[in-house]
Protein backbone atom coordinates (compact mmCIF):
# COMPACT_ATOMS: atom_id res chain seq x y z
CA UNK A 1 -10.47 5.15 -0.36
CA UNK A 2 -12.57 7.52 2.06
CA UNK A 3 -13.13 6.51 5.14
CA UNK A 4 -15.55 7.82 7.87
CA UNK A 5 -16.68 7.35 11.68
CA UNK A 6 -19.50 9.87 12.74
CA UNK A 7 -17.91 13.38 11.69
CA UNK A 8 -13.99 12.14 11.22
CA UNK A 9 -13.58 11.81 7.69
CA UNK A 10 -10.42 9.90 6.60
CA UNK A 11 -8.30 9.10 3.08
CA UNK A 12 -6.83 5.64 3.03
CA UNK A 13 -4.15 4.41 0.71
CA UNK A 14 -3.13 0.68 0.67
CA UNK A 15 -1.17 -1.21 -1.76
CA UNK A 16 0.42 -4.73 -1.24
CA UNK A 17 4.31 -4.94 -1.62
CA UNK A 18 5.17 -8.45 -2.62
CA UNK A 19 8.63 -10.11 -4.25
CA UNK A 20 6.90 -9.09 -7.65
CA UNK A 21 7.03 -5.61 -6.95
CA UNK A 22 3.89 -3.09 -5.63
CA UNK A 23 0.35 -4.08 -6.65
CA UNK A 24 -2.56 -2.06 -6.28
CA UNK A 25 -5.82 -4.45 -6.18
CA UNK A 26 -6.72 -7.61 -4.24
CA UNK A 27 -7.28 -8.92 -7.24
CA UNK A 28 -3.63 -8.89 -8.23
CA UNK A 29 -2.16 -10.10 -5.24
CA UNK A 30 -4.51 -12.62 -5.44
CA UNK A 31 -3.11 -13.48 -8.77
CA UNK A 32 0.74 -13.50 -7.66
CA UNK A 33 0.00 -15.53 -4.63
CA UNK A 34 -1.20 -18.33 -7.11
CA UNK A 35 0.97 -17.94 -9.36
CA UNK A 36 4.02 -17.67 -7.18
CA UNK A 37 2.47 -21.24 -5.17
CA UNK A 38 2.81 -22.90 -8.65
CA UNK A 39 5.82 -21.66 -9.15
CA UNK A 40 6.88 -23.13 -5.85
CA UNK A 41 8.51 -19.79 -5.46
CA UNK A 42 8.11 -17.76 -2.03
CA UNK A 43 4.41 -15.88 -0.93
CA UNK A 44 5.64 -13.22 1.01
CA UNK A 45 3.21 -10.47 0.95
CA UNK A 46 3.08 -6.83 3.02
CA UNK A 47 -0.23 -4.49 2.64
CA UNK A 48 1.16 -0.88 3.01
CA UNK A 49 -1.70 1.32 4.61
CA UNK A 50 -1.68 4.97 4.78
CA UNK A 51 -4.39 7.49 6.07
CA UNK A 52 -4.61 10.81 6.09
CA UNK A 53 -6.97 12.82 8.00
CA UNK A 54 -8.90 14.85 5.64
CA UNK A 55 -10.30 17.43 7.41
CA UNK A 56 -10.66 20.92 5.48
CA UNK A 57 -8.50 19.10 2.73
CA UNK A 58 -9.31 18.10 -0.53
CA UNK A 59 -9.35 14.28 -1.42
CA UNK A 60 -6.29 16.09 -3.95
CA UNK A 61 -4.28 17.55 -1.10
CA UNK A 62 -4.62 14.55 1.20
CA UNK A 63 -3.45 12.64 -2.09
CA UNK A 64 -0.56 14.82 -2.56
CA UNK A 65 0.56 14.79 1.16
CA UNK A 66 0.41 11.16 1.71
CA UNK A 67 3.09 10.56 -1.61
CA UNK A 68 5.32 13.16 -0.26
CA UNK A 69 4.99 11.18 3.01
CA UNK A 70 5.61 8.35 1.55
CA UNK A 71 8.32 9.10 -0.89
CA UNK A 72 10.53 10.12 2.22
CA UNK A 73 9.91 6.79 4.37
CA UNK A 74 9.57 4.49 1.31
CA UNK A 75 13.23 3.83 1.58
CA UNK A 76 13.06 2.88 4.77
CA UNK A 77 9.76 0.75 4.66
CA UNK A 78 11.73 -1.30 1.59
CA UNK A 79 14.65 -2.14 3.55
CA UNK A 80 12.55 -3.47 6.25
CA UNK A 81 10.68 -5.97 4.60
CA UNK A 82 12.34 -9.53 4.26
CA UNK A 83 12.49 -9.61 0.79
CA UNK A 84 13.43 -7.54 -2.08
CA UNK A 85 11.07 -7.38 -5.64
CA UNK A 86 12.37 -8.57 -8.52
């Protein structure tokens, strides 16, 4: 997603992390919320944000820096949340 405030021009990336595994829409965590209430199984949900100042980047280049950023904390980030995904 591009973001922007007067001249600052910004690349977001979000997904949720949930006991599920990683979903990329609303929509979907929407669905495994429900689904996981029926289930009376556990809700736990954590949206992972990311931006990148874009500057003279490309929206590619922000892309690509933001997953090597991520791959190297991802570990990390996991073993912090309070649950694991199936």
């Amino acid at each position: 997603m591009t973001i922007a405030k007067r001249s600052r021009v910004d690349q977001m990336f979000y997904w949720f992390h949930t006991r599920s595994g990683d979903l990329a829409s609303k929509y979907s965590l929407k669905f495994d919320l429900v689904r996981n209430s029926l289930l009376l199984s556990p809700t736990d949900a954590a949206i992972i944000r990311l931006t990148v100042g874009q500057g003279d980047r490309s929206q590619d280049e922000c892309q690509r820096l933001a997953e090597r950023f991520m791959q190297t904390i991802l570990p990390e980030v996991r073993k912090a949340l309070p649950f694991d995904p199936i």
